[in-house]
C-alpha atoms as a PDB file:
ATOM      1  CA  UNK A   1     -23.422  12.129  26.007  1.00  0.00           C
ATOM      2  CA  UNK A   2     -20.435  11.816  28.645  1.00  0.00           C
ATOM      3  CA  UNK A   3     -17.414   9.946  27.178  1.00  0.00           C
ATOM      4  CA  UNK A   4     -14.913   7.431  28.769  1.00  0.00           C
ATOM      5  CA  UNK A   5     -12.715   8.023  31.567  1.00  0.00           C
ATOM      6  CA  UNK A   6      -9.255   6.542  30.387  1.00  0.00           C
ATOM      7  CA  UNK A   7      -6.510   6.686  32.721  1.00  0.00           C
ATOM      8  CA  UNK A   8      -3.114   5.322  31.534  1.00  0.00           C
ATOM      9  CA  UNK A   9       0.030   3.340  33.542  1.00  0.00           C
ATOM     10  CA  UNK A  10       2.976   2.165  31.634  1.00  0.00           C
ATOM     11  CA  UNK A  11       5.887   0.112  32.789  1.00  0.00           C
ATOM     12  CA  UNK A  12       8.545  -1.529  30.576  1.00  0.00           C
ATOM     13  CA  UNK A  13       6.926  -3.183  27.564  1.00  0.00           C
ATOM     14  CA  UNK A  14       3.519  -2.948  29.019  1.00  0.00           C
ATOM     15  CA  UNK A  15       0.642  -0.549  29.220  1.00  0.00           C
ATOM     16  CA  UNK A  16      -2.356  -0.444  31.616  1.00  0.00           C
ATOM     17  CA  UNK A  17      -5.461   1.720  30.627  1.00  0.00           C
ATOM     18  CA  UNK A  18      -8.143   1.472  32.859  1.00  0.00           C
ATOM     19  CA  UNK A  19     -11.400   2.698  30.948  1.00  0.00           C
ATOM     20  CA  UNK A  20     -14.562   3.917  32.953  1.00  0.00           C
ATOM     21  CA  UNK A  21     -17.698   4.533  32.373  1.00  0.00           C
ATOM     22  CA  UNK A  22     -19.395   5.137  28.390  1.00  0.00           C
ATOM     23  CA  UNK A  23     -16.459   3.897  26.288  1.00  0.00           C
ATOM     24  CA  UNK A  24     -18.725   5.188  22.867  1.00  0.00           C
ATOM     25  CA  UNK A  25     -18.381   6.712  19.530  1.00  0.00           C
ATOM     26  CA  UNK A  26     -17.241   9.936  20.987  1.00  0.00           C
ATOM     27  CA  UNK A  27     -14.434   8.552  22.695  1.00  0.00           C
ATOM     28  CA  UNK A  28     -13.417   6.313  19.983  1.00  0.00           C
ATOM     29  CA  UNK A  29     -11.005   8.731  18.265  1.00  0.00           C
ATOM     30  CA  UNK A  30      -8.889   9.478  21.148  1.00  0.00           C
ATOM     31  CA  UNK A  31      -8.479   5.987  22.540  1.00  0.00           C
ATOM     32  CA  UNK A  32      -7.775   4.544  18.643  1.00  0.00           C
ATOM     33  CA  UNK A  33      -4.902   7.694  18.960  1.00  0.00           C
ATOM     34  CA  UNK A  34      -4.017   6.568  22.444  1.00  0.00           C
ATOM     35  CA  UNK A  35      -3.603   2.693  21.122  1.00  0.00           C
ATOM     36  CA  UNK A  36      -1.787   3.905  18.347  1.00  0.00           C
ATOM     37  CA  UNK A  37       1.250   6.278  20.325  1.00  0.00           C
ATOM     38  CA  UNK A  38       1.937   3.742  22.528  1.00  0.00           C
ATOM     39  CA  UNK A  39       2.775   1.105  20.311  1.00  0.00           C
ATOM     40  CA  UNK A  40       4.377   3.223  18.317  1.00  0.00           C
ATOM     41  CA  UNK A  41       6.702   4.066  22.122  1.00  0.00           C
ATOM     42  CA  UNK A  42       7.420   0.111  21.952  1.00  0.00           C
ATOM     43  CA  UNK A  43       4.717  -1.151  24.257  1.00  0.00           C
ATOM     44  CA  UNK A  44       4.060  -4.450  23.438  1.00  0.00           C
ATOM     45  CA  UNK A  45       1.324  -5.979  25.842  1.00  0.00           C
ATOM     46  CA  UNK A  46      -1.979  -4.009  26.992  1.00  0.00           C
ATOM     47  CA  UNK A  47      -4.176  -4.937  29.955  1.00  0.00           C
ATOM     48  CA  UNK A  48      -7.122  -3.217  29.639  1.00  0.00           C
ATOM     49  CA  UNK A  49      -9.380  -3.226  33.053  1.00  0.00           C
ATOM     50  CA  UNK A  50     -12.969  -2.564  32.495  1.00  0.00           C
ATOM     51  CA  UNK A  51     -14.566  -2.888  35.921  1.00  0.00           C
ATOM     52  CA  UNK A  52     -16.017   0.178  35.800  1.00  0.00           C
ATOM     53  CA  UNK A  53     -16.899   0.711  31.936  1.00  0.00           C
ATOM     54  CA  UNK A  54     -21.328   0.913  32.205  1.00  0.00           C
ATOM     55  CA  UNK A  55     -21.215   0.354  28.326  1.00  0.00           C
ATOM     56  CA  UNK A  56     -19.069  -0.468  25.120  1.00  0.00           C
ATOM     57  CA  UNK A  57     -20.543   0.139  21.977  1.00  0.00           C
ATOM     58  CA  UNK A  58     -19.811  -1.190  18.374  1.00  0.00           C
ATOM     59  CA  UNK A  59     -17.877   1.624  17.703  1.00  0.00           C
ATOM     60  CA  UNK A  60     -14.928   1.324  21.048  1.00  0.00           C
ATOM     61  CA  UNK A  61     -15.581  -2.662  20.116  1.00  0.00           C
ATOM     62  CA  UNK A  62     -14.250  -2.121  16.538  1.00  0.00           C
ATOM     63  CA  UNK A  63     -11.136   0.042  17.219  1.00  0.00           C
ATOM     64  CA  UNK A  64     -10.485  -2.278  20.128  1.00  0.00           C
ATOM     65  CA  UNK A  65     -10.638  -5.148  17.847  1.00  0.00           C
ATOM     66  CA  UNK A  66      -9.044  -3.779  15.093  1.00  0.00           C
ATOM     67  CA  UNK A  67      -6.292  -3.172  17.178  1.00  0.00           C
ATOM     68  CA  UNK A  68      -6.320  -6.468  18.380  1.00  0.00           C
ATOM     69  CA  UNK A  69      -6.346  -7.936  15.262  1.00  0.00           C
ATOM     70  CA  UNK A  70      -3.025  -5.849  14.503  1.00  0.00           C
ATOM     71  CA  UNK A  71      -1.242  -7.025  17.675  1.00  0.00           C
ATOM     72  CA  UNK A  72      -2.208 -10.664  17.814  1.00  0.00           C
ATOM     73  CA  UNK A  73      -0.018 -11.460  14.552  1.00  0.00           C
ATOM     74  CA  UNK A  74       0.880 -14.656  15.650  1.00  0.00           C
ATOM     75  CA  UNK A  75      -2.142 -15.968  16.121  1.00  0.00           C
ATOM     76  CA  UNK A  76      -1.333 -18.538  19.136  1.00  0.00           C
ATOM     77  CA  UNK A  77      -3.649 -17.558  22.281  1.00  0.00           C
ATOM     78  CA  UNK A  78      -1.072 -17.692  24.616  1.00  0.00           C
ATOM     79  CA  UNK A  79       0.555 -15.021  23.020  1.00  0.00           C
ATOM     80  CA  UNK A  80      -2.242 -12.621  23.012  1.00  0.00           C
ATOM     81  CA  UNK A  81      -1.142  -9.006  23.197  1.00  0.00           C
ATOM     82  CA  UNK A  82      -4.046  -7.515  24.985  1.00  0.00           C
ATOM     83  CA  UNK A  83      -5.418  -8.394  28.109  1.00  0.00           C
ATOM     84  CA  UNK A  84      -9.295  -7.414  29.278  1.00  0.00           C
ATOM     85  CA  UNK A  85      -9.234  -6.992  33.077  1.00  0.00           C
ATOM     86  CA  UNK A  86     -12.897  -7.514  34.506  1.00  0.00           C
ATOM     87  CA  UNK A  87     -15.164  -7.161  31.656  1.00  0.00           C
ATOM     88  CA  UNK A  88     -18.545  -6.814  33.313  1.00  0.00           C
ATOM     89  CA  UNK A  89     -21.110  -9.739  31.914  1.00  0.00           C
ATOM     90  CA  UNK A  90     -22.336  -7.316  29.548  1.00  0.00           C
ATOM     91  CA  UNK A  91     -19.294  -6.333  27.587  1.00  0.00           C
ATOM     92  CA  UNK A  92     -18.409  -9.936  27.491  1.00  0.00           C
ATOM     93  CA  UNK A  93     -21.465 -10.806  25.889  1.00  0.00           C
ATOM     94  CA  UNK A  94     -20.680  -7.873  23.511  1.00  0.00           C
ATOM     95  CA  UNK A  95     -17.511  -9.457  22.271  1.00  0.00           C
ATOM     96  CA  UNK A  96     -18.975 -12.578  22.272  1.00  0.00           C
ATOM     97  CA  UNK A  97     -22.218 -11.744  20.044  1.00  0.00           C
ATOM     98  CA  UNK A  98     -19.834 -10.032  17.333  1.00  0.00           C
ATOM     99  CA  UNK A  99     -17.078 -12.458  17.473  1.00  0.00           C
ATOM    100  CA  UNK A 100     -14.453 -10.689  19.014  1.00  0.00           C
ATOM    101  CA  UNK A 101     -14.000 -12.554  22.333  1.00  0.00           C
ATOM    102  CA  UNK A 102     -10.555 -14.756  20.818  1.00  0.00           C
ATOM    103  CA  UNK A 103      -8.891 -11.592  20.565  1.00  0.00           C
ATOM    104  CA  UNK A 104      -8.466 -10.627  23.563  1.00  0.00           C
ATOM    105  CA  UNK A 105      -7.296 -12.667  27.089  1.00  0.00           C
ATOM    106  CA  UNK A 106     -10.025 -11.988  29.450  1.00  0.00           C
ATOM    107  CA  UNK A 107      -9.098 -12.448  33.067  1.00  0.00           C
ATOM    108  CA  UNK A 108     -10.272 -11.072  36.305  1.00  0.00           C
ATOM    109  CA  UNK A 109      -8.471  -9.674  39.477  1.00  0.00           C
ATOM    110  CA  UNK A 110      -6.855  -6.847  41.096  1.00  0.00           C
ATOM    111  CA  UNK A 111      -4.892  -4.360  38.577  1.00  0.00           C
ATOM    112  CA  UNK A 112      -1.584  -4.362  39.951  1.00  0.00           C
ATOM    113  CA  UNK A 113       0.910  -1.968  38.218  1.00  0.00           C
ATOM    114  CA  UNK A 114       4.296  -2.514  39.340  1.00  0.00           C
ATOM    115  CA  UNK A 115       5.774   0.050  41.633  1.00  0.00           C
ATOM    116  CA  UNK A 116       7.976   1.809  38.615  1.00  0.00           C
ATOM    117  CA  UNK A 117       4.683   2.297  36.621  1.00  0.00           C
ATOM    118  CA  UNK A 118       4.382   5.428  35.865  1.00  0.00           C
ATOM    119  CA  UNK A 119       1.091   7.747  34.731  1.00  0.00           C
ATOM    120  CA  UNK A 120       0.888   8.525  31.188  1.00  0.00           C
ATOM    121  CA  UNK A 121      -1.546  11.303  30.569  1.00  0.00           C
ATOM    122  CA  UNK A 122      -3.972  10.582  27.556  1.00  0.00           C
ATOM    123  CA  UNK A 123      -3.918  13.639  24.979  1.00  0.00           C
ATOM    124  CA  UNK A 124      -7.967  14.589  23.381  1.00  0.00           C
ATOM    125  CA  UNK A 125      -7.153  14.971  19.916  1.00  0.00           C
ATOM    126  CA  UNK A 126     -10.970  16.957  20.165  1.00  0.00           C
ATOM    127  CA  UNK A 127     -12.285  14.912  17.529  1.00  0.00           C
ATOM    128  CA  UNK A 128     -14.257  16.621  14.756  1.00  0.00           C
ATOM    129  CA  UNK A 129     -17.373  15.233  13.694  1.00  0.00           C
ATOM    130  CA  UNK A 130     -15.616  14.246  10.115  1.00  0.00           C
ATOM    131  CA  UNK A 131     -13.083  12.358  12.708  1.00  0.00           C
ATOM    132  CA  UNK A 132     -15.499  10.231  14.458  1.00  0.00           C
ATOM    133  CA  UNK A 133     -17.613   9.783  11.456  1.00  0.00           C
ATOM    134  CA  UNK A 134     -14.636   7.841   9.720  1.00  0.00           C
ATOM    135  CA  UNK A 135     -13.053   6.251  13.104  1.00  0.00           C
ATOM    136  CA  UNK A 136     -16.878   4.938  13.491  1.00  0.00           C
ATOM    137  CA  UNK A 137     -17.004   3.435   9.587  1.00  0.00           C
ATOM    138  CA  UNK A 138     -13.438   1.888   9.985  1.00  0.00           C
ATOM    139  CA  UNK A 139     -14.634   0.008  13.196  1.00  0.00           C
ATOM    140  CA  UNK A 140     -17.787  -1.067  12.117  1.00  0.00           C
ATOM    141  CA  UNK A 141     -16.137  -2.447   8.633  1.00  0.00           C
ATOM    142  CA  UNK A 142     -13.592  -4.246  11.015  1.00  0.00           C
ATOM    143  CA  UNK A 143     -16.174  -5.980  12.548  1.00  0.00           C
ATOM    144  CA  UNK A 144     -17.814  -7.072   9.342  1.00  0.00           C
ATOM    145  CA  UNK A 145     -14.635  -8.390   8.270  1.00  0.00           C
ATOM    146  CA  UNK A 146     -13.899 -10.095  11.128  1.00  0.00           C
ATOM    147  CA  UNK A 147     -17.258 -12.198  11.589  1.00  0.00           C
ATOM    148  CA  UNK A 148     -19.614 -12.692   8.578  1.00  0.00           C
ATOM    149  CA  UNK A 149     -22.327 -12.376  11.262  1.00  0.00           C
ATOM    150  CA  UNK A 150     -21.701  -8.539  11.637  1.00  0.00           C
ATOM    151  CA  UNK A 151     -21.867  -8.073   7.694  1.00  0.00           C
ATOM    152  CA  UNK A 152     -26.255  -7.751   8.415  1.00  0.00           C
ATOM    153  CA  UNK A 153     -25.754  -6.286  11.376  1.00  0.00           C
ATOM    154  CA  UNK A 154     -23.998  -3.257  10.432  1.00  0.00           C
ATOM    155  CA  UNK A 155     -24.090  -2.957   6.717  1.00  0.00           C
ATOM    156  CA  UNK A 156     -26.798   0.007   7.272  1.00  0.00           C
ATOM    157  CA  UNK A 157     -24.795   1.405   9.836  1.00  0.00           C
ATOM    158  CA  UNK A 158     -21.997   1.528   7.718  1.00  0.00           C
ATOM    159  CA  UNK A 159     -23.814   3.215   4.476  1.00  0.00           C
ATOM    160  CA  UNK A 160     -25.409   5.490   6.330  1.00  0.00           C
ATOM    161  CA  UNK A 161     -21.562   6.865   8.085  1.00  0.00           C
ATOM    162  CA  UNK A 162     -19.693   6.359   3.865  1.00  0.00           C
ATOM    163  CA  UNK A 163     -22.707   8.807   3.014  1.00  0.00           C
ATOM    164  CA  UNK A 164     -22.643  11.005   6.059  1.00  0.00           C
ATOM    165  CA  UNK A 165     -18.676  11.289   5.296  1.00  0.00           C
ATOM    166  CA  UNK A 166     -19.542  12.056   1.621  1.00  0.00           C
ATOM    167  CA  UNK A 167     -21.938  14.851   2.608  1.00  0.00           C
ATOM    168  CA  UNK A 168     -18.944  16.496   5.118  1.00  0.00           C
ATOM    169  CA  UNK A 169     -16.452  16.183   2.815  1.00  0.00           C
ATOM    170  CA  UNK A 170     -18.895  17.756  -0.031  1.00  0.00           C
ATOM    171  CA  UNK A 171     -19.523  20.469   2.564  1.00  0.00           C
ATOM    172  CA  UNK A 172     -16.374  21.337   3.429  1.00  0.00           C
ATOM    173  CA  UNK A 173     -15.163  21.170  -0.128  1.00  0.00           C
END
């Protein structure tokens, strides 16, 4: 199954990762790593455009919200750190359904990247299947937290990825 295409800008304090096409469990490791070096380089504020991302899963929905939950410490909306550029109708209703839509500040527009913006190549890490097994439980536990809802929704989901995890790690020994 063919992954997300993430291309990254940054500029100052502020990021811009455009995301196209299957933004899934596969691509979830590598965009949680991606989330995680550039705050750790200082940027501060994300805009995120989606136009062209066909499908989010629970998986990308879980690292993106668990990263939202880290940034958005203050908990005002105007000061919400990351910014979803032209969510298509279906990825809104996504965040929406699984209570994840406060999170973020969802606008619509061009993405314009100042002139001094410059490309930032996103690293694979070449997740193993141990990696994405775990990145997968983490999200879908951060969505339980987050929204009572989510608890029936995923609480197979998420015994089924704690046992495939115990059966790696038990195989790998």
């Amino acid at each position: 199954m063919a992954s997300a295409t993430v291309s990254v800008f940054v500029d100052k304090s502020i990021a811009y990762i455009r995301i196209g096409g299957r933004a899934n469990f596969a691509s979830s490791p590598d965009f949680k790593t991606l989330l995680d070096r550039l705050t750790q380089k200082g940027y501060s504020h994300f805009v995120i455009e989606l136009q062209k991302c066909a499908l989010m899963d629970s998986t990308f929905l879980g690292v993106l919200a668990g990263f939202g939950i880290k940034l958005n410490t203050s908990g005002a909306p105007t000061e919400r750190s990351i910014e979803l550029l032209n969510a298509t109708e279906r990825v809104k209703e996504l965040l929406e359904n699984l209570g994840a839509v406060e999170l973020f500040k969802l606008t619509t527009g061009e993405l314009i990247q100042p002139g001094s913006a410059e490309v930032c190549e996103p690293e694979s890490i070449n997740p193993t299947h141990e990696q994405i097994a775990q990145t997968s439980l983490d999200a879908h536990k951060t969505l339980m937290a987050m929204n009572p809802e989510n608890v029936a929704r995923f609480k197979d989901v998420v015994q089924f990825l704690a046992e495939d995890l115990q059966n790696i790690e038990k195989s790998s020994g």
